[in-house]
Protein backbone atom coordinates (compact mmCIF):
# COMPACT_ATOMS: atom_id res chain seq x y z
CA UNK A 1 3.81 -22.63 -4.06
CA UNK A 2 4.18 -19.02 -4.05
CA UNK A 3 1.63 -18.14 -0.84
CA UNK A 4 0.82 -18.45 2.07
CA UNK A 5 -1.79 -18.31 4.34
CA UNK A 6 -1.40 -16.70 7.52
CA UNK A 7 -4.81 -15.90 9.57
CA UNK A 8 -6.81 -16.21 5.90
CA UNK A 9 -4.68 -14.15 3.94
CA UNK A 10 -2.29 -15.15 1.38
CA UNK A 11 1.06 -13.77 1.31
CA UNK A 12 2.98 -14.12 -1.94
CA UNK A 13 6.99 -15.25 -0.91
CA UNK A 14 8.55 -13.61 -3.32
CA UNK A 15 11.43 -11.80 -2.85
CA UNK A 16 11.50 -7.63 -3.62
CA UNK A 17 13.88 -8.44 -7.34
CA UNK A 18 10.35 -11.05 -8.23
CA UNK A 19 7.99 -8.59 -6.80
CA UNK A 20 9.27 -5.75 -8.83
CA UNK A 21 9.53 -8.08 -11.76
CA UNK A 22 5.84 -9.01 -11.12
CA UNK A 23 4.88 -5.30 -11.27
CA UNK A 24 6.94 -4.96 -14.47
CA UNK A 25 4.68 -7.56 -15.74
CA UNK A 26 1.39 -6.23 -14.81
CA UNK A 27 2.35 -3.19 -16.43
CA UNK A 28 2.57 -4.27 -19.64
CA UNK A 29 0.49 -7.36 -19.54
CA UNK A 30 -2.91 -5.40 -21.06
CA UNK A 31 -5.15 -6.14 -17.77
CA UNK A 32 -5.64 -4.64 -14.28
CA UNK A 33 -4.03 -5.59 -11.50
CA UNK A 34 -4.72 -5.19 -7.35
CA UNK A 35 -1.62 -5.32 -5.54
CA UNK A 36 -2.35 -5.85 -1.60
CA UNK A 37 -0.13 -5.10 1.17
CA UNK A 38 -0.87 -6.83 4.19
CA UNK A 39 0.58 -5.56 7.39
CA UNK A 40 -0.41 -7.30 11.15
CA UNK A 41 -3.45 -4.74 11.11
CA UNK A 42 -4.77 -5.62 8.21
CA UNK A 43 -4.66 -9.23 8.37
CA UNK A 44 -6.14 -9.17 12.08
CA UNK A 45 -9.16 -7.09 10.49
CA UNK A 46 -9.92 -8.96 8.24
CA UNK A 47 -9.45 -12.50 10.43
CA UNK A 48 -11.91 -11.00 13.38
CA UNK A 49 -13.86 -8.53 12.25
CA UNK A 50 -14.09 -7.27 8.22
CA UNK A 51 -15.44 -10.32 5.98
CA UNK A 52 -15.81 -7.37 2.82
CA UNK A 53 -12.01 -6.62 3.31
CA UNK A 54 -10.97 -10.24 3.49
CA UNK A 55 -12.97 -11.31 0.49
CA UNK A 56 -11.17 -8.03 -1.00
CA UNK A 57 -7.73 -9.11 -0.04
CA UNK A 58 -8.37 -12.74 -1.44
CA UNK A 59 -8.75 -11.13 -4.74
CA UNK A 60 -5.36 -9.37 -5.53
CA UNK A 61 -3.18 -10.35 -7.67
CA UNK A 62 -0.27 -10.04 -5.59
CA UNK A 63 0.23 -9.73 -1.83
CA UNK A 64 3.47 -8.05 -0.50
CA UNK A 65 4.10 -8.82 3.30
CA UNK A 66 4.29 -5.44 5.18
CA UNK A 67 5.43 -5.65 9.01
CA UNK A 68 7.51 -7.38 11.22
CA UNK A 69 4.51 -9.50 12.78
CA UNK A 70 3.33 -11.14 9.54
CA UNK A 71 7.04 -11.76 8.62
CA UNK A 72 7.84 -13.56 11.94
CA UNK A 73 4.50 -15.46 11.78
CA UNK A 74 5.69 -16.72 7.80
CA UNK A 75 8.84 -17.53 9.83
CA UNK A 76 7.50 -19.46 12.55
CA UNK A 77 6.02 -21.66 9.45
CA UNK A 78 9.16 -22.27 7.75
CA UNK A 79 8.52 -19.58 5.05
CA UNK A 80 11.99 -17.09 5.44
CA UNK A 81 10.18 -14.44 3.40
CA UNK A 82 11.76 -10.75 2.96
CA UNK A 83 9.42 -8.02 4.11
CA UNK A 84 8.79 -5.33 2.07
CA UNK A 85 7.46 -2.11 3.32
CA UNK A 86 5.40 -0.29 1.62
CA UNK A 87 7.51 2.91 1.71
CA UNK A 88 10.39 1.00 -0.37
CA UNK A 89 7.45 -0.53 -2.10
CA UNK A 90 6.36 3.16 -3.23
CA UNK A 91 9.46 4.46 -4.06
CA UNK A 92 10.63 1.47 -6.46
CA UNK A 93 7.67 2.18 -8.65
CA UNK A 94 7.84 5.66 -8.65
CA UNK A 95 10.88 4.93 -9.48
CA UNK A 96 9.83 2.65 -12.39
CA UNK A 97 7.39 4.97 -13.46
CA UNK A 98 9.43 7.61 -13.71
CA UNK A 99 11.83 5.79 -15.76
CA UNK A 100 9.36 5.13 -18.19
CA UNK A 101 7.28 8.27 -18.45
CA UNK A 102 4.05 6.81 -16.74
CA UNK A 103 0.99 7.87 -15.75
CA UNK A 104 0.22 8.33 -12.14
CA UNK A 105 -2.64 9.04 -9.89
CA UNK A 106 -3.14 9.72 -6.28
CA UNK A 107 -6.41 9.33 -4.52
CA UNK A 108 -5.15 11.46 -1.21
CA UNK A 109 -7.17 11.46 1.84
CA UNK A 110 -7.39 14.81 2.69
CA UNK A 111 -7.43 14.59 6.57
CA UNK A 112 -4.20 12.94 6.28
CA UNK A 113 -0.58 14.75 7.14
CA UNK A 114 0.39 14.93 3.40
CA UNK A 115 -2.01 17.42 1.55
CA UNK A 116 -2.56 17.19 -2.41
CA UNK A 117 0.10 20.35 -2.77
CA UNK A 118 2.51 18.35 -0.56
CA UNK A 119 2.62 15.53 -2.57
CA UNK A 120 2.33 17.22 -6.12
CA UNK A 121 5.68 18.95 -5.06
CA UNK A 122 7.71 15.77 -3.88
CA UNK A 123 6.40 14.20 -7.56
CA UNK A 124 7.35 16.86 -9.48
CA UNK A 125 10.46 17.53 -7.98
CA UNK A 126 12.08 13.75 -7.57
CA UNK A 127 10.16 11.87 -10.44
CA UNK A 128 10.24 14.38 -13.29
CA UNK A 129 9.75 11.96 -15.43
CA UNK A 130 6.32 10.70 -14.82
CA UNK A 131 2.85 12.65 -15.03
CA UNK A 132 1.28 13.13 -11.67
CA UNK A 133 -2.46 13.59 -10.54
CA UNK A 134 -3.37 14.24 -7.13
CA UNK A 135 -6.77 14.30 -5.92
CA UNK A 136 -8.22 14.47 -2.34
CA UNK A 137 -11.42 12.63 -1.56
CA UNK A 138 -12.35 11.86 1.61
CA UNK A 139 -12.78 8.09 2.91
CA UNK A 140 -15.38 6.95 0.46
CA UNK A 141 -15.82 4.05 -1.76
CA UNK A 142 -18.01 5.90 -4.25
CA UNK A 143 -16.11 9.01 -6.55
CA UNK A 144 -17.84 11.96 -7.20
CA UNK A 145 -18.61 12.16 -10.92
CA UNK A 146 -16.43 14.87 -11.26
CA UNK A 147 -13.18 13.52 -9.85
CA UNK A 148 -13.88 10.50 -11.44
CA UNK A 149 -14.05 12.25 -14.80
CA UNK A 150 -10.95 14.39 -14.09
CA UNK A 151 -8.69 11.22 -13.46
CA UNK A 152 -10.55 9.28 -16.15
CA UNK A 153 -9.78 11.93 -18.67
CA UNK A 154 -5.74 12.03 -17.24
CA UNK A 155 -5.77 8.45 -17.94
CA UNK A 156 -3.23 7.04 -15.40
CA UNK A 157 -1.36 3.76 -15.79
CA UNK A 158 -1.05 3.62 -11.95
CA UNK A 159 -3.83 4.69 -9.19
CA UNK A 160 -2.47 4.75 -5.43
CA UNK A 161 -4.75 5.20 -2.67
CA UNK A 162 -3.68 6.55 0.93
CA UNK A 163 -6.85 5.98 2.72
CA UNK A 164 -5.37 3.72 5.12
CA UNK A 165 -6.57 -0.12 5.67
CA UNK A 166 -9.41 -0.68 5.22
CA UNK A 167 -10.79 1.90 3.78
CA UNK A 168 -7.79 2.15 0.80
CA UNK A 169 -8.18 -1.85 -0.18
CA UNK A 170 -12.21 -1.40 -0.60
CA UNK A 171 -11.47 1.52 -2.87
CA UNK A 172 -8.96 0.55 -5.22
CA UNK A 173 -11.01 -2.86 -5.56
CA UNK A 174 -14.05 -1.53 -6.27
CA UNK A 175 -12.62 1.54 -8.59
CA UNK A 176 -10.06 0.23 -10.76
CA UNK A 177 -12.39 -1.51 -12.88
CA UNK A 178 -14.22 2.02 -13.42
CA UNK A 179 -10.40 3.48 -14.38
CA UNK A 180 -9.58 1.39 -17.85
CA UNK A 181 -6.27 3.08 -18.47
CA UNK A 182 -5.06 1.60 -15.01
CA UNK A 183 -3.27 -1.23 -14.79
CA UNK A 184 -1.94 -0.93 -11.10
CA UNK A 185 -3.81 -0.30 -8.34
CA UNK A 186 -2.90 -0.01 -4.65
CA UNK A 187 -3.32 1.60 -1.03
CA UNK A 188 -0.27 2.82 0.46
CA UNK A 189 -1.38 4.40 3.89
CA UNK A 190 0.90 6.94 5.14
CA UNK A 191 3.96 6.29 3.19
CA UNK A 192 3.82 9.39 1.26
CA UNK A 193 4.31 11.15 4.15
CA UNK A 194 8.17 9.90 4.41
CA UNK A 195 8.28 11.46 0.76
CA UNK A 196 7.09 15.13 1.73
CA UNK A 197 8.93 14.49 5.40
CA UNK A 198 5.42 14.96 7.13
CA UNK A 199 7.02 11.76 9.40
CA UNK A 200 10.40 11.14 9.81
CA UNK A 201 11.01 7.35 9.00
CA UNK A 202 12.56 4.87 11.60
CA UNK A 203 16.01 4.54 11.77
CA UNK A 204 17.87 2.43 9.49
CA UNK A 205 18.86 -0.11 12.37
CA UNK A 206 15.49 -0.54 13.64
CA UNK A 207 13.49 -1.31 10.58
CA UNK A 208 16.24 -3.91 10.58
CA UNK A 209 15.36 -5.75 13.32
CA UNK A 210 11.41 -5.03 12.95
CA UNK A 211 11.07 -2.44 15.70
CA UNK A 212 9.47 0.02 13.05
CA UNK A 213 6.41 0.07 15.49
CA UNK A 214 8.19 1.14 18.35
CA UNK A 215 9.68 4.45 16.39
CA UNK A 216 6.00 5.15 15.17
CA UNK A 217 5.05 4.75 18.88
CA UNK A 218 7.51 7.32 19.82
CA UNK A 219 6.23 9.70 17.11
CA UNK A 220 3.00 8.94 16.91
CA UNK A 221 1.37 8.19 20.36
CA UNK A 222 -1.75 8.36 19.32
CA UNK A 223 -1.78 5.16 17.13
CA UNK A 224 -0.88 3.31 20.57
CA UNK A 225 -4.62 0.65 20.27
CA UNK A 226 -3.52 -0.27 16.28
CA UNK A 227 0.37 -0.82 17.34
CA UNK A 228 -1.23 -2.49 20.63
CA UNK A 229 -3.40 -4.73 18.34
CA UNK A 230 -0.05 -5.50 15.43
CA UNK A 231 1.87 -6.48 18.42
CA UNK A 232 -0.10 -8.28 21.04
CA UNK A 233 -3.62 -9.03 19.85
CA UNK A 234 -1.72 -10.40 16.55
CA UNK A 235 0.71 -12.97 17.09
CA UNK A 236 -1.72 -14.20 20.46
CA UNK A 237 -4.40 -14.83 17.57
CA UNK A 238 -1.84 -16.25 15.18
């Protein structure tokens, strides 16, 4: 078995060399795909509260764990599965896209730290290789015509969505069938903004030992009731 369930969600157990493979795959495989990445948050939403975004997350083709919580619960069932967050996550395809020339799109949420400039420059200047759209929408399910045109017409191979959970599964779902040329599609929250250095990323030492939250805690106080519910409400309804 390749999955688990923790809370209703399936977690793939592969390791990053077979998730990267995976991805390979999917990009050459003539279909589209909907990678999830399920961190503490997201799986509690969608346990208590969001039956759309768990019927959502039952439907992607491939779930990468994201966070320490989810890792520990996989754990605690006698799954030792490697977590994978989705910063490294959106780095090693960049990185694979740019090695291969690919097509890239980026459905930015335009209240978020990064702006569409911000992230057009860290493209262009550390993944020359691949062609890069940016386009800010606001947190929506439904495109405008015109934006939807615009990307259609750029044809991306890839779509990313930063949106953040829940709004960023809903979307890609529901959009990448309207997007032919893609054959990726995924939300990736903030992790952008390590790439334009918006947010400083934890220490090397803590992401280690899955105390990422605490350094976002430090940072960002603000996001104190989602790191209260990833740390406490989580592994008490787990």
């Amino acid at each position: 078995m390749d999955f688990i369930n923790i809370l209703g969600v399936k977690i793939n157990t592969l390791n990053r060399r077979q998730f990267l493979e995976k991805i390979q795959g999917f990009l050459s495989d003539g279909r589209q795909h909907f990678i999830s990445t399920p961190n503490a948050e997201i799986i509690l939403e969608a346990f208590s509260h969001d039956r759309e975004l768990a019927q959502v997350l039952a439907k992607a083709d491939l779930s990468v764990l994201d966070g320490s919580g989810p890792q520990f619960a996989a754990w605690s069932m006698g799954y030792f599965i490697e977590r994978y967050p989705g910063a490294d996550l959106l780095k090693d395809i960049l990185e694979l896209a740019d090695g291969q020339g690919r097509g890239v799109a980026v459905f930015n949420w335009q209240s978020g730290l990064s702006g569409e400039s911000d992230i057009r420059k860290v493209l262009t200047d550390k993944y020359p290789g691949l062609k890069a759209l940016v386009v800010n929408i606001d947190r929506q399910i439904n495109l405008p015509p015109e934006k939807l045109a615009q990307v259609k017409e750029f044809k991306p191979e890839i779509i990313f969505s930063t949106l953040g959970a829940p709004y960023q599964e809903k979307f890609i779902f529901h959009n990448l069938p309207n997007l032919p040329s893609a054959k990726i599609g995924l939300g990736i929250g903030g992790s952008f903004d390590f790439l334009t250095g918006k947010l400083p990323r934890a220490p090397q030492g803590l992401r280690k030992i899955g105390l990422e939250w605490l350094w976002r805690l430090i940072k960002q106080p603000r996001r104190w009731r989602r790191i209260y519910n990833a740390v406490i409400v989580f592994p008490v309804k787990f």
